[in-house]
PDB file of N, CA and C in Angstrom:
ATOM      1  N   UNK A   1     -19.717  30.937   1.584  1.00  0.00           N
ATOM      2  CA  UNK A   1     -18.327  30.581   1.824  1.00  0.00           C
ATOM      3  C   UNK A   1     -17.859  29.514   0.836  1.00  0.00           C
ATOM      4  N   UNK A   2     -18.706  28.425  -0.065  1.00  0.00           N
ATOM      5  CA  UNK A   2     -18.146  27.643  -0.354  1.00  0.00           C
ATOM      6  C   UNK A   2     -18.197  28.084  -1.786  1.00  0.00           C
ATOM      7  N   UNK A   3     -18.807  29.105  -1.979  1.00  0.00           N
ATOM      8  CA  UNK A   3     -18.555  29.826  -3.542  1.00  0.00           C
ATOM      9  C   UNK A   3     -17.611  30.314  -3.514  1.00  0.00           C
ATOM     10  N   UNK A   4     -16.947  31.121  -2.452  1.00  0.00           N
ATOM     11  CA  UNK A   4     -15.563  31.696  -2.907  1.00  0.00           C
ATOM     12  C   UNK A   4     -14.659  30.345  -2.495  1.00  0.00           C
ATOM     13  N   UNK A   5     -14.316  29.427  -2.415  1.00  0.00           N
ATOM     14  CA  UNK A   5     -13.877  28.677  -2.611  1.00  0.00           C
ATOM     15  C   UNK A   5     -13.363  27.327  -3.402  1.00  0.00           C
ATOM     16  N   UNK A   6     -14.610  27.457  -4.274  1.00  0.00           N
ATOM     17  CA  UNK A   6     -14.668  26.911  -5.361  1.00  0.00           C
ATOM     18  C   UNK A   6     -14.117  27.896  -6.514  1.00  0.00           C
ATOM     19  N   UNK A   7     -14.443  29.475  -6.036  1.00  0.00           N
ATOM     20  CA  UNK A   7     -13.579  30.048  -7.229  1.00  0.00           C
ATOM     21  C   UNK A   7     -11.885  30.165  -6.608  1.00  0.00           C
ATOM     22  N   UNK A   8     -11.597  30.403  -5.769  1.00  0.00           N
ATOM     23  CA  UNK A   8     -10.259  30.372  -5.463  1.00  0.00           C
ATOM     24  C   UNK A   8      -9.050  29.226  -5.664  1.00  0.00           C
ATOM     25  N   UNK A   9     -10.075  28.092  -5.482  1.00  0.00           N
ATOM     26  CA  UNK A   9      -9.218  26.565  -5.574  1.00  0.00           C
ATOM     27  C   UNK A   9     -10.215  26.403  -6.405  1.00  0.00           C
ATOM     28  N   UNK A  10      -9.244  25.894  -7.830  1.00  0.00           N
ATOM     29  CA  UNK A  10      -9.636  25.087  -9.159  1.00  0.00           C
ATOM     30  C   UNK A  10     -10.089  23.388  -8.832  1.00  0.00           C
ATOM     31  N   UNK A  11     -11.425  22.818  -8.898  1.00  0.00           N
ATOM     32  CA  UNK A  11     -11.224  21.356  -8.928  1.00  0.00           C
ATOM     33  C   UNK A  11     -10.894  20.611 -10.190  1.00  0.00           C
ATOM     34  N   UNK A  12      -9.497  19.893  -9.933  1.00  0.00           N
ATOM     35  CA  UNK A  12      -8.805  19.536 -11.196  1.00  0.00           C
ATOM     36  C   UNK A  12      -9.123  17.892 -11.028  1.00  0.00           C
ATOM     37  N   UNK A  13      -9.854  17.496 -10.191  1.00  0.00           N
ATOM     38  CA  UNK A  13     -10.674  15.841 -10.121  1.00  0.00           C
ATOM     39  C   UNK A  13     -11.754  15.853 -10.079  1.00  0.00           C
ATOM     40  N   UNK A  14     -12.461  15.329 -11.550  1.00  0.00           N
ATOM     41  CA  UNK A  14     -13.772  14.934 -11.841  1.00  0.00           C
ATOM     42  C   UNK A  14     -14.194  13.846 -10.701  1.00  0.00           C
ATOM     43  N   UNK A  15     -15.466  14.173 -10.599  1.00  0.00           N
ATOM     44  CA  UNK A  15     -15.965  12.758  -9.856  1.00  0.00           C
ATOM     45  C   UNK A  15     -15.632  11.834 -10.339  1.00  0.00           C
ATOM     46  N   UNK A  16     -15.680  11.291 -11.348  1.00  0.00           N
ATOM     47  CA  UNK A  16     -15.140  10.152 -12.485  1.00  0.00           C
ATOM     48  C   UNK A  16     -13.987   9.634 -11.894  1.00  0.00           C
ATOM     49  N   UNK A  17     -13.038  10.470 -11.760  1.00  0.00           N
ATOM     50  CA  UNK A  17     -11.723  10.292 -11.534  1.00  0.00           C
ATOM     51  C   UNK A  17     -11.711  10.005  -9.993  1.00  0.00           C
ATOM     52  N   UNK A  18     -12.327  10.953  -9.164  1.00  0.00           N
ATOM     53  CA  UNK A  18     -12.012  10.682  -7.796  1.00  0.00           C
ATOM     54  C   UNK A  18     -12.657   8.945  -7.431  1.00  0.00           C
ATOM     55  N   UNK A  19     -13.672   9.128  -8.390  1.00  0.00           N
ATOM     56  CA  UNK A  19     -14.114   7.405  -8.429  1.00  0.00           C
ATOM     57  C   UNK A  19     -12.912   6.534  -8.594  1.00  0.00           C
ATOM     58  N   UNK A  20     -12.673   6.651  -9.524  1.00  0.00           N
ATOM     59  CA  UNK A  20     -11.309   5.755  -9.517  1.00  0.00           C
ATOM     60  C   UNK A  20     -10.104   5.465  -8.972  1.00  0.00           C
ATOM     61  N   UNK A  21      -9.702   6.869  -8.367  1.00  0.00           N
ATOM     62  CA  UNK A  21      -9.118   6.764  -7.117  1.00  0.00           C
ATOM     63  C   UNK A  21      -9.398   6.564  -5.818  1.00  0.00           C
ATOM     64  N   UNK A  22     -10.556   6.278  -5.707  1.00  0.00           N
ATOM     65  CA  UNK A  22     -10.980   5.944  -4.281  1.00  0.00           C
ATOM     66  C   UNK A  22     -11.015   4.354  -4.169  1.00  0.00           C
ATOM     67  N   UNK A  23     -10.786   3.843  -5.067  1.00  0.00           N
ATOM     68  CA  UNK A  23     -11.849   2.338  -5.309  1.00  0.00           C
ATOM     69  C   UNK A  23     -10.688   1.471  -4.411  1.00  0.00           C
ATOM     70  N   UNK A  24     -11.333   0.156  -4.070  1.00  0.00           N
ATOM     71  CA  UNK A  24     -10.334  -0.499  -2.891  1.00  0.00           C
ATOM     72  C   UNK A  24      -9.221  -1.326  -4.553  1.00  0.00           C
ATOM     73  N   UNK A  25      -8.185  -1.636  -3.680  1.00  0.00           N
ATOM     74  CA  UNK A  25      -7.660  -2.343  -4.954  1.00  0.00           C
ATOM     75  C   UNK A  25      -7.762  -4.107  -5.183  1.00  0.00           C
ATOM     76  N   UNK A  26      -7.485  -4.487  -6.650  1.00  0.00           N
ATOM     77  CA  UNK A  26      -7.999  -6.060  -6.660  1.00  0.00           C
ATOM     78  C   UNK A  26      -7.270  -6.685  -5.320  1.00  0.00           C
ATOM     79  N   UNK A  27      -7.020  -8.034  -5.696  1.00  0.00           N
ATOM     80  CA  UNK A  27      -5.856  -8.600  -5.615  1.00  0.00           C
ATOM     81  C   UNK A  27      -4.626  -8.789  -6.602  1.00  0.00           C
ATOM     82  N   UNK A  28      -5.195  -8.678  -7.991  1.00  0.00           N
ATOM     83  CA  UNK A  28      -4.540  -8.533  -8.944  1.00  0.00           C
ATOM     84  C   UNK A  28      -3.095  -7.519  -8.662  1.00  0.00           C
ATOM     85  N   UNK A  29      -4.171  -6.774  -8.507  1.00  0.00           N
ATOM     86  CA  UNK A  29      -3.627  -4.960  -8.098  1.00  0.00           C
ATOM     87  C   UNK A  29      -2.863  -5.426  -7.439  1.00  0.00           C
ATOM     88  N   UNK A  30      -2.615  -5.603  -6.022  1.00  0.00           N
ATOM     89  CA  UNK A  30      -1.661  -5.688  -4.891  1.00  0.00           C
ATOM     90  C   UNK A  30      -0.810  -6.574  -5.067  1.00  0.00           C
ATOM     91  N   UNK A  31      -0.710  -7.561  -5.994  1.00  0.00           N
ATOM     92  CA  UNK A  31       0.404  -8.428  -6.483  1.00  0.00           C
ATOM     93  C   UNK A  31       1.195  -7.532  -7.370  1.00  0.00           C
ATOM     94  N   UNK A  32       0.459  -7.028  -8.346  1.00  0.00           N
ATOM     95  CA  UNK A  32       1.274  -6.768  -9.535  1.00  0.00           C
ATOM     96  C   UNK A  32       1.995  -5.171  -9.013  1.00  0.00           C
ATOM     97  N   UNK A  33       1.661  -4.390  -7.610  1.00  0.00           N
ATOM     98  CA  UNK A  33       2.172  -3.827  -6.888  1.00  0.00           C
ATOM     99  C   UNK A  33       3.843  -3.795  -6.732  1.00  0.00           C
ATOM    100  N   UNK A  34       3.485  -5.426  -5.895  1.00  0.00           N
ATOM    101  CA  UNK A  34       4.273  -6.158  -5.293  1.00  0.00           C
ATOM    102  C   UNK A  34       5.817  -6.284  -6.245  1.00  0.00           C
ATOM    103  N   UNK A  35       5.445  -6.923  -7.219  1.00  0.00           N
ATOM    104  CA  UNK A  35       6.178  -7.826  -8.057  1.00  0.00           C
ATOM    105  C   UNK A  35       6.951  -6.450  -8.743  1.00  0.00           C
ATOM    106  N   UNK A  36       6.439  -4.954  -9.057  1.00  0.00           N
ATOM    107  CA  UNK A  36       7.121  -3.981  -9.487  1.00  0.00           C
ATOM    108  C   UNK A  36       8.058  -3.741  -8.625  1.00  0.00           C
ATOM    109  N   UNK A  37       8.175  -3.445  -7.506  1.00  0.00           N
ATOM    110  CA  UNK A  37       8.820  -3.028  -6.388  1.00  0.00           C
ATOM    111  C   UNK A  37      10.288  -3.866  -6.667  1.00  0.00           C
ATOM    112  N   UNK A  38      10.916  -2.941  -6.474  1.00  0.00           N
ATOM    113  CA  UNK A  38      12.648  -2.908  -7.126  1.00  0.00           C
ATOM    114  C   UNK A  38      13.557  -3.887  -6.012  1.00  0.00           C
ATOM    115  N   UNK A  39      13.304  -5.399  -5.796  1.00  0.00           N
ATOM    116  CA  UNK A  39      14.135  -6.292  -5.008  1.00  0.00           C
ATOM    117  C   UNK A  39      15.157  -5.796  -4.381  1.00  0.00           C
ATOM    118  N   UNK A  40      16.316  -4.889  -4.726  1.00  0.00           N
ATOM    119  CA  UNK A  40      17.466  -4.196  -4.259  1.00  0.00           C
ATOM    120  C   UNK A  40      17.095  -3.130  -3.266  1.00  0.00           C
ATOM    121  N   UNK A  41      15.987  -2.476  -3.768  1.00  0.00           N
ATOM    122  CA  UNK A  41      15.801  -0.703  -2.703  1.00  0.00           C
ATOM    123  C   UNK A  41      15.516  -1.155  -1.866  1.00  0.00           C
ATOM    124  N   UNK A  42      15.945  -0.105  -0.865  1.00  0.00           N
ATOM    125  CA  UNK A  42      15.437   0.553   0.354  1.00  0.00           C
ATOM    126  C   UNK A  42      15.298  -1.088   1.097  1.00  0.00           C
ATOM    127  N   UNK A  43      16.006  -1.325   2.269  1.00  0.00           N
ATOM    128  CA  UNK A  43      16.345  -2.323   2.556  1.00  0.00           C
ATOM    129  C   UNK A  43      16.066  -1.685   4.508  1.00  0.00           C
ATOM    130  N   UNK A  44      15.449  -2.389   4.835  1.00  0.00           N
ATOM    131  CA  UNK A  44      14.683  -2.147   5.862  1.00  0.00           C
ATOM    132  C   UNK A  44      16.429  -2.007   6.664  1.00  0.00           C
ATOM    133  N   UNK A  45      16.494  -2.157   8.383  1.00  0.00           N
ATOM    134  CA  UNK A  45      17.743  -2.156   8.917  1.00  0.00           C
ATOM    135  C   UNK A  45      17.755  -3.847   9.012  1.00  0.00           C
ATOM    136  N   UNK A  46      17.067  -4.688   9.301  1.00  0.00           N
ATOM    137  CA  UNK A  46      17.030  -5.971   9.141  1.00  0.00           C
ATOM    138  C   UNK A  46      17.800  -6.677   7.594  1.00  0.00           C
ATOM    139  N   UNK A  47      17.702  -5.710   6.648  1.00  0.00           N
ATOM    140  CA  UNK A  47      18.473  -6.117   5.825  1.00  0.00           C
ATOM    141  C   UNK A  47      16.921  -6.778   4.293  1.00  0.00           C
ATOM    142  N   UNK A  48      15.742  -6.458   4.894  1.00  0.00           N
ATOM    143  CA  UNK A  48      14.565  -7.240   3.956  1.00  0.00           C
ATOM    144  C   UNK A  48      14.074  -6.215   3.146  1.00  0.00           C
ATOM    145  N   UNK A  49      13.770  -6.783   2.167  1.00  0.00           N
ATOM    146  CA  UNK A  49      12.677  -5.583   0.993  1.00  0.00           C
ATOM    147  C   UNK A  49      12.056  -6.455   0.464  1.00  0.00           C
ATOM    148  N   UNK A  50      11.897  -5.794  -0.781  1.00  0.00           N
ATOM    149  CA  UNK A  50      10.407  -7.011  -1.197  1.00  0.00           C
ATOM    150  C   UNK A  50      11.193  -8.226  -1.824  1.00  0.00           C
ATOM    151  N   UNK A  51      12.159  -8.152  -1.367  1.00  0.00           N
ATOM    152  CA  UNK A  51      12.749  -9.636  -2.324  1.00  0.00           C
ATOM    153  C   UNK A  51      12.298 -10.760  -1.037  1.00  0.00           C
ATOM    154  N   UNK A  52      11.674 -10.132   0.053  1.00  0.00           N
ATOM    155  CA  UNK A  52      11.109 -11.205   1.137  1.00  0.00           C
ATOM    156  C   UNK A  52       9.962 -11.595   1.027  1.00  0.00           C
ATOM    157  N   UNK A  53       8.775 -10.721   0.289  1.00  0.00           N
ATOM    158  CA  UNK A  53       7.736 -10.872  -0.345  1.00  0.00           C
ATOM    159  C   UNK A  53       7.484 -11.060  -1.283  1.00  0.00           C
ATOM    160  N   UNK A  54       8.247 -10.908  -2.191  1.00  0.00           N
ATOM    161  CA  UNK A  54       8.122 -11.557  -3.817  1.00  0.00           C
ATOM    162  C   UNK A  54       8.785 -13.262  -3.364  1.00  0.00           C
ATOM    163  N   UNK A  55       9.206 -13.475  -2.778  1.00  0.00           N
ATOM    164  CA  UNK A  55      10.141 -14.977  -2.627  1.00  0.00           C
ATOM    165  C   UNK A  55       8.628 -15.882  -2.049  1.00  0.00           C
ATOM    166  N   UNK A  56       8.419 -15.147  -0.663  1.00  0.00           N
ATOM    167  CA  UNK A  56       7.824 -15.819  -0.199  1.00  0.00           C
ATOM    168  C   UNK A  56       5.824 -15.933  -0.412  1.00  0.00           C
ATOM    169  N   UNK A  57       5.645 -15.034  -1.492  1.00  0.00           N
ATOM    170  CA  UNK A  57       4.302 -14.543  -1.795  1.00  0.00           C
ATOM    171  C   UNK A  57       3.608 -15.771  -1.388  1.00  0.00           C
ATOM    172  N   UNK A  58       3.518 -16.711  -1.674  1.00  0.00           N
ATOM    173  CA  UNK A  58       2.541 -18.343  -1.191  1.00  0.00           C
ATOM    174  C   UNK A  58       2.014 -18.242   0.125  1.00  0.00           C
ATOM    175  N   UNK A  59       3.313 -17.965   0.984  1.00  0.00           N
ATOM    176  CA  UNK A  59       3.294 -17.687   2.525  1.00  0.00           C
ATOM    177  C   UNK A  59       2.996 -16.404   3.088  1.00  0.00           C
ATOM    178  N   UNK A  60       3.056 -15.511   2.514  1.00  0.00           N
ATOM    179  CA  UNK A  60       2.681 -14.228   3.122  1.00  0.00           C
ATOM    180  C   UNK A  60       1.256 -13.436   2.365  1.00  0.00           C
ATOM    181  N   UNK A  61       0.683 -14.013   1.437  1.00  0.00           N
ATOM    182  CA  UNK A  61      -0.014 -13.003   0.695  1.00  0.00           C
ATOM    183  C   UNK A  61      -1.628 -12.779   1.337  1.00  0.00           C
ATOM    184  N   UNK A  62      -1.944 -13.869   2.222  1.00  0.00           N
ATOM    185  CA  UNK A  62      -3.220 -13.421   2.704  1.00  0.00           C
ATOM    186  C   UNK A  62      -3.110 -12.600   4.406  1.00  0.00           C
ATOM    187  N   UNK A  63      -1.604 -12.154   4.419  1.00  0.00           N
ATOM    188  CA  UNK A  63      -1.230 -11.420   5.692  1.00  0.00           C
ATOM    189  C   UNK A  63      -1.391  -9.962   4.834  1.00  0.00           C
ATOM    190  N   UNK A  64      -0.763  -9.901   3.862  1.00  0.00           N
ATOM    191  CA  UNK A  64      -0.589  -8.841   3.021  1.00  0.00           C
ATOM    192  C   UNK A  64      -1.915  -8.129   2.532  1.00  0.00           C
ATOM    193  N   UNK A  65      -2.032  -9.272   1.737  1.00  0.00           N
ATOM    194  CA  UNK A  65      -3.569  -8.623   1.052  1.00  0.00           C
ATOM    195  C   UNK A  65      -4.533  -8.148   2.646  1.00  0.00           C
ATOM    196  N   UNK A  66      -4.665  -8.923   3.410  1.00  0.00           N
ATOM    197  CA  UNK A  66      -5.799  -8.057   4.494  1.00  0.00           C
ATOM    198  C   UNK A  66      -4.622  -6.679   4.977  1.00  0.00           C
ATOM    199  N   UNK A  67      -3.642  -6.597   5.067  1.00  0.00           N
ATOM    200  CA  UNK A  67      -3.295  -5.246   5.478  1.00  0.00           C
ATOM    201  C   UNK A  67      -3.338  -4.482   4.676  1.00  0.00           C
ATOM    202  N   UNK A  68      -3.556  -4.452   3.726  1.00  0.00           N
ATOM    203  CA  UNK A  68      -3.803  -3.283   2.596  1.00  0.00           C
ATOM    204  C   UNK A  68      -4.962  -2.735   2.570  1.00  0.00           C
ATOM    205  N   UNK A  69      -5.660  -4.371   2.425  1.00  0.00           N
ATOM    206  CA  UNK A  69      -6.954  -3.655   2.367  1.00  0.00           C
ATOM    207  C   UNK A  69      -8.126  -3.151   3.871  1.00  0.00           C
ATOM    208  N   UNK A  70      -7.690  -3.215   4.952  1.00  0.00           N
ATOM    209  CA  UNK A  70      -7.479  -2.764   5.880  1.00  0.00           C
ATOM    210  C   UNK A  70      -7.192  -1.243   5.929  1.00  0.00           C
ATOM    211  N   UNK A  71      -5.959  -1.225   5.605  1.00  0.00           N
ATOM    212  CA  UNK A  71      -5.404   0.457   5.325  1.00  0.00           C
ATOM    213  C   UNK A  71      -6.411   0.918   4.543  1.00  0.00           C
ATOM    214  N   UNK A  72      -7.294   0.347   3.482  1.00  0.00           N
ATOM    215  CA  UNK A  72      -8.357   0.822   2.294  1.00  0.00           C
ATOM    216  C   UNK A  72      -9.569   1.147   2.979  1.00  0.00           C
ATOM    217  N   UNK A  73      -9.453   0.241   4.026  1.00  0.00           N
ATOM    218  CA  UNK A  73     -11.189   0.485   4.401  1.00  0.00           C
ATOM    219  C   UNK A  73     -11.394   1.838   5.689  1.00  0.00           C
ATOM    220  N   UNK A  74      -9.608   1.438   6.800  1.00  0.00           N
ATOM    221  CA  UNK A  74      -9.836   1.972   8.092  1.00  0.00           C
ATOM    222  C   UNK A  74      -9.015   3.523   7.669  1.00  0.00           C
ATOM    223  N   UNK A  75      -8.894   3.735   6.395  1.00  0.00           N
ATOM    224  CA  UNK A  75      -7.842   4.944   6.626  1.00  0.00           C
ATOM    225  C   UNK A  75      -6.483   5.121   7.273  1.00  0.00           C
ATOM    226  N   UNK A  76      -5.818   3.713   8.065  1.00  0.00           N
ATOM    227  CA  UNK A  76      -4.999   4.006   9.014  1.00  0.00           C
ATOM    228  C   UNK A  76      -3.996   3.039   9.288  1.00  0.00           C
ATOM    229  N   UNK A  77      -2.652   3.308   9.578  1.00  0.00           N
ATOM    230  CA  UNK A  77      -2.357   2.184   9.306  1.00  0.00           C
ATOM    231  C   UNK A  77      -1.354   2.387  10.666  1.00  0.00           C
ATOM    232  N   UNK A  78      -0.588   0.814  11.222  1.00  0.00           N
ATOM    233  CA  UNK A  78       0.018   0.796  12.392  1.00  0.00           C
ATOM    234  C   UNK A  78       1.079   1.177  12.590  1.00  0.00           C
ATOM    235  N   UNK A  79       1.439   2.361  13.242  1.00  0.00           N
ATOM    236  CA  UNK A  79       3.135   3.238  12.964  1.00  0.00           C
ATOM    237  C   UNK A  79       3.858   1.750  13.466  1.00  0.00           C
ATOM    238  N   UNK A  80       5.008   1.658  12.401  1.00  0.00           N
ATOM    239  CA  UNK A  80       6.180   1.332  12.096  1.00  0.00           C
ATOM    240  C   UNK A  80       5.316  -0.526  11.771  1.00  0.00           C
ATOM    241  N   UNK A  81       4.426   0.180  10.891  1.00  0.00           N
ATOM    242  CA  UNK A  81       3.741  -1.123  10.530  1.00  0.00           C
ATOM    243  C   UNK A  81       4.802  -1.659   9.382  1.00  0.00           C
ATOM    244  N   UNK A  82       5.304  -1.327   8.712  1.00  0.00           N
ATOM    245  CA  UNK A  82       6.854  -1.519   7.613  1.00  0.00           C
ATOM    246  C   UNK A  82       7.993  -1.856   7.875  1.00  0.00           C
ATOM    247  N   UNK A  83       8.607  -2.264   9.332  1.00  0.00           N
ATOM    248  CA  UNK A  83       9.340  -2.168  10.359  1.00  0.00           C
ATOM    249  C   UNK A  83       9.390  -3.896  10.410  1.00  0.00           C
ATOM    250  N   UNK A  84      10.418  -5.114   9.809  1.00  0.00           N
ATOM    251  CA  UNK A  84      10.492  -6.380   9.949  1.00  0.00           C
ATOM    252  C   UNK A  84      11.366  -6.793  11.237  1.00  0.00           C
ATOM    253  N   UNK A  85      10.906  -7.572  12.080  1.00  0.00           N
ATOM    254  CA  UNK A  85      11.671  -8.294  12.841  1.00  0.00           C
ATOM    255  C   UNK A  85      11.445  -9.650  12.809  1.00  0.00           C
ATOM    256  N   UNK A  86      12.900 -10.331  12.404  1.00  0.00           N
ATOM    257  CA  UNK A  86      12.305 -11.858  12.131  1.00  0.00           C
ATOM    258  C   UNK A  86      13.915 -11.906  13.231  1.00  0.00           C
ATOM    259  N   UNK A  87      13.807 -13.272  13.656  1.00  0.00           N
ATOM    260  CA  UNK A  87      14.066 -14.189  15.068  1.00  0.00           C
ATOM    261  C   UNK A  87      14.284 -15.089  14.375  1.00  0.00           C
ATOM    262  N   UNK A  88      15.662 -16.117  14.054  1.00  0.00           N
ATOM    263  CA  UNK A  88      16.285 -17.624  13.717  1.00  0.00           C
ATOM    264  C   UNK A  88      16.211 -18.311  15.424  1.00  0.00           C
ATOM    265  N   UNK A  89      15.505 -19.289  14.845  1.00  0.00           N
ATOM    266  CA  UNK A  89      15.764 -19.690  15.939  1.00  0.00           C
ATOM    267  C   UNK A  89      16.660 -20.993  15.711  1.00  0.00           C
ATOM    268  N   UNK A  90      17.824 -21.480  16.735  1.00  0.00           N
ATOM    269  CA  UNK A  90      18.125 -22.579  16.539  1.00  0.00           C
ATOM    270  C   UNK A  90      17.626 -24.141  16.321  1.00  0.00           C
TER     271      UNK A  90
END
């Protein structure tokens, strides 16, 4: 079974490659992520995008960095984990 399957579906990812796509990412990585991400888009209903995480990176980045890499290790991540609710308080 897994011969006709290997001829039917072409593998177009070398191990090499799937290596490299599997790998967890730096921290480097997840900043320089970060810092691409277009300040204006996609603006949660709260009104936040990454211009809340690029501002505040000092304060948020070791919340960040473990949820990523979290998502890297567990496969899974928390529905409407992208979803901001922030509270002013007087």
């Amino acid at each position: 079974m897994d011969n006709i399957i290997d001829e039917v579906i072409p593998n177009l990812v070398t191990n090499d490659l799937n290596n490299i796509l599997s790998m967890f990412p730096s921290l480097e990585d997840i900043y320089k992520a970060l810092i691409a991400m277009n300040k204006d888009g996609d603006l949660e209903p709260d009104g936040f995008g990454a211009t809340l995480y690029q501002t505040y990176w000092e304060i948020v980045k070791d919340d960040v960095i473990r949820a990523v890499l979290e998502f890297f290790t567990k496969n899974w991540i928390l529905p409407n984990f992208n979803a901001n609710i922030i509270v002013r308080i007087p």
